[in-house]
Protein backbone atom coordinates (compact mmCIF):
# COMPACT_ATOMS: atom_id res chain seq x y z
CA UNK A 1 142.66 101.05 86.39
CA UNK A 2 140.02 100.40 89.44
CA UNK A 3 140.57 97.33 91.77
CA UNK A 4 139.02 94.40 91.46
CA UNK A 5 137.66 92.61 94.84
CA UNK A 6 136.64 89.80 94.94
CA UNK A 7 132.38 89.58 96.74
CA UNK A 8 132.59 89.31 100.23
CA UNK A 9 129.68 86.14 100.39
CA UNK A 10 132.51 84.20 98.74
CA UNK A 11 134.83 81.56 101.36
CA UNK A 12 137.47 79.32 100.62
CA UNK A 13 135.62 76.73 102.28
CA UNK A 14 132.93 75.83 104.18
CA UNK A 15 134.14 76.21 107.53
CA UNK A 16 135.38 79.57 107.04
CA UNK A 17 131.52 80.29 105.38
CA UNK A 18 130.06 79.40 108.35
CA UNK A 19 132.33 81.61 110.37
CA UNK A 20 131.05 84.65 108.30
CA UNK A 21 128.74 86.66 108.33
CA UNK A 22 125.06 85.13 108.47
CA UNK A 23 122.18 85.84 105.36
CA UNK A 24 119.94 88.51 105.50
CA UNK A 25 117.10 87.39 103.26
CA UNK A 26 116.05 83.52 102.47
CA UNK A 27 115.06 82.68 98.87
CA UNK A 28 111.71 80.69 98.86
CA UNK A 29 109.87 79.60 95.63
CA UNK A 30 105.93 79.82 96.35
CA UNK A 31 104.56 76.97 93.89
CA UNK A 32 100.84 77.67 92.91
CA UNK A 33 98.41 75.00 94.46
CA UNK A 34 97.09 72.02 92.31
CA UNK A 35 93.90 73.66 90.47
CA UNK A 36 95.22 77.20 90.95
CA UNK A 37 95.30 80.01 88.30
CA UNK A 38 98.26 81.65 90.06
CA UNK A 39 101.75 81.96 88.60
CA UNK A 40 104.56 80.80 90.80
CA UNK A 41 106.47 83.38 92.49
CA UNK A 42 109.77 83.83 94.36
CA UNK A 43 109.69 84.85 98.14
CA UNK A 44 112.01 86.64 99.92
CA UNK A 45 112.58 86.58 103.52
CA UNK A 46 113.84 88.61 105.83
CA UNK A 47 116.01 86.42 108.02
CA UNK A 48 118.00 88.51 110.04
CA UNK A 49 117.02 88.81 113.95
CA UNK A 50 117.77 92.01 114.39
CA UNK A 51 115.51 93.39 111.87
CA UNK A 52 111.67 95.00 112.63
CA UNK A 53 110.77 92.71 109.75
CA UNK A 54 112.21 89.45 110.71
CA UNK A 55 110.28 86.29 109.48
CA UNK A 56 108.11 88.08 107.39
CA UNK A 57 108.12 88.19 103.67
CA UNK A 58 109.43 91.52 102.65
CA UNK A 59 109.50 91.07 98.96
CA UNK A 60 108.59 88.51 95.56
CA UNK A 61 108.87 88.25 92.36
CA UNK A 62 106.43 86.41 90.18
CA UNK A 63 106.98 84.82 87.36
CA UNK A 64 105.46 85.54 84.22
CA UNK A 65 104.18 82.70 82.79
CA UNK A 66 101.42 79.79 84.27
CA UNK A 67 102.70 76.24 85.54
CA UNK A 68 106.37 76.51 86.21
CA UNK A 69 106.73 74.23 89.56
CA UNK A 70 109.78 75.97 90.57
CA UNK A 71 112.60 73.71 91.71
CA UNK A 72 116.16 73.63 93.03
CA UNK A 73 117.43 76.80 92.30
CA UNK A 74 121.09 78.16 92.88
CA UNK A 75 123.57 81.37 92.20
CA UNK A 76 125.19 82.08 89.58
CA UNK A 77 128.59 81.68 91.50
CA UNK A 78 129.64 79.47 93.66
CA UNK A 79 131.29 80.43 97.01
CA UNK A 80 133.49 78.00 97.96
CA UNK A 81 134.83 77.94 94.19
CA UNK A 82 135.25 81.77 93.95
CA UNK A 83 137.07 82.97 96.76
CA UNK A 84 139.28 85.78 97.15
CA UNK A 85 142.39 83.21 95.98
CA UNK A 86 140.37 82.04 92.63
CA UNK A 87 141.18 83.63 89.40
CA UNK A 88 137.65 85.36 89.00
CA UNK A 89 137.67 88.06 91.60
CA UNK A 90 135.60 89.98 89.65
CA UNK A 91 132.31 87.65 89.66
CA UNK A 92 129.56 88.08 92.03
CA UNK A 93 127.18 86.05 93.84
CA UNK A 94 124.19 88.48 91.88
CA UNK A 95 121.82 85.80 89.43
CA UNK A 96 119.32 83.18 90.76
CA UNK A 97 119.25 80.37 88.41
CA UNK A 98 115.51 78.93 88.87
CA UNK A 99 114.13 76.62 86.90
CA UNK A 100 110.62 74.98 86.08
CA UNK A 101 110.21 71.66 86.31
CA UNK A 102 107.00 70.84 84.82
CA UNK A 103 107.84 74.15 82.04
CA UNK A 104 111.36 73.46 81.24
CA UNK A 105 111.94 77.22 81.56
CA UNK A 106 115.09 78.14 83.57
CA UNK A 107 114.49 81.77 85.00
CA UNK A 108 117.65 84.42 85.61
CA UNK A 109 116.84 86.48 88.84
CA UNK A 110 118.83 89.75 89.82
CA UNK A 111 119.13 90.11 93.01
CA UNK A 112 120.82 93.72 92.79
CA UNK A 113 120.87 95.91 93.86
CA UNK A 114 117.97 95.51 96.53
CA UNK A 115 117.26 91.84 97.53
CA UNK A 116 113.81 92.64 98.49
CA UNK A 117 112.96 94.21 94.74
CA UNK A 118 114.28 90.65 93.30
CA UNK A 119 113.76 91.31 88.94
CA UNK A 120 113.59 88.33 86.30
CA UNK A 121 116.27 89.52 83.86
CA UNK A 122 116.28 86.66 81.75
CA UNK A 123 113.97 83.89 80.93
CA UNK A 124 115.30 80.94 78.68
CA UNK A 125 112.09 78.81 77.05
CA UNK A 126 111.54 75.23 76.85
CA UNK A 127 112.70 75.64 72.96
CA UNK A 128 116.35 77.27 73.70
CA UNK A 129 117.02 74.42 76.52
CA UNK A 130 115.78 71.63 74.48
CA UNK A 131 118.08 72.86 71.36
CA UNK A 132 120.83 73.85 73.31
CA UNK A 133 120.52 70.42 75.69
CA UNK A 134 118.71 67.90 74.10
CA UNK A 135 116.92 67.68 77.26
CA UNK A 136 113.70 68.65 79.40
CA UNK A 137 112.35 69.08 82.89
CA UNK A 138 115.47 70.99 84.54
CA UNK A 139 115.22 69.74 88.02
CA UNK A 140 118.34 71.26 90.08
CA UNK A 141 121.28 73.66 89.65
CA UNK A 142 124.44 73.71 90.49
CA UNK A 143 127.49 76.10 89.71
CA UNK A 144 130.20 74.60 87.91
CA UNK A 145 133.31 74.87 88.84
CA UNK A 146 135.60 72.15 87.92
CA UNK A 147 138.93 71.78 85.78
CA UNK A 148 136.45 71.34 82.36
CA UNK A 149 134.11 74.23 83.47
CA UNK A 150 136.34 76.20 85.06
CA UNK A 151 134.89 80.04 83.55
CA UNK A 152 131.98 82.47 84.80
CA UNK A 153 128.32 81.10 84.06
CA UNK A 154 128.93 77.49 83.88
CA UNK A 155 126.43 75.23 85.56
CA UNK A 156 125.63 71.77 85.50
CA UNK A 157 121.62 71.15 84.98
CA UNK A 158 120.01 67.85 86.83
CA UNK A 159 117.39 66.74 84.88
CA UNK A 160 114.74 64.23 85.25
């Protein structure tokens, strides 16, 4: 039976997450410029100082469709609510949950297993979020992680 460990990104709170290690890459969203034909894309930065390529972008992933606005996005897994002691030691800190504000489409990015090759696994359209929410324009994400919610791929949805 193989061992499950529990992702070394997660704390049991936030002092001891500052205490760890520090990123490697930053997640920016690149929003296309009012009158622009470009899709909106997802940056990634290379953010450790000891690297030949810090500061610089080292990788992105656009998305596929015109007039997202990219918004708050967040993981998949919170690390403060999955740490070694939680009951889920086998959920990682893997999925970007991004969504579009002005598209209502909430975008599933996979990190693994290279953060600079970032890969949209999953896109969920206006239609699926409207029938599944009764509501639009997801503005900001947040894993959820309370008594109610308590199980892998919860999240609570701000919306405007």
């Amino acid at each position: 039976m193989p061992l499950l460990k529990p992702d070394p990104t997660f704390y049991p709170s936030p002092r001891l997450a500052m205490q760890g290690p520090p990123e490697k890459y930053a997640f920016v969203a690149a929003l296309n410029p009012p009158g622009s034909k470009l899709n909106d894309a997802l940056l990634v930065v290379d953010v450790d100082p000891d690297s030949r390529t810090y500061g610089q972008q080292v990788g992105q992933v656009k998305m596929p469709e015109f007039g997202d606005e990219l918004h708050h996005f967040g993981w998949n897994a919170c690390s403060s609510a999955l740490c070694p002691y939680a009951p889920h030691p086998h959920v990682e800190r893997r999925y970007l949950v991004v969504p579009g504000l002005r598209s209502s489409r909430i975008h599933i990015i996979d990190i693994k297993p290279n953060p600079r090759k970032p890969k949209i696994v999953k896109v969920i359209e206006p239609e699926e979020v409207f029938a599944r929410t009764n509501y639009s324009r997801p503005h900001t994400i947040h894993c959820a992680w309370g008594t109610k919610w308590r199980r892998p791929g919860r999240h609570f949805h701000a919306r405007l």
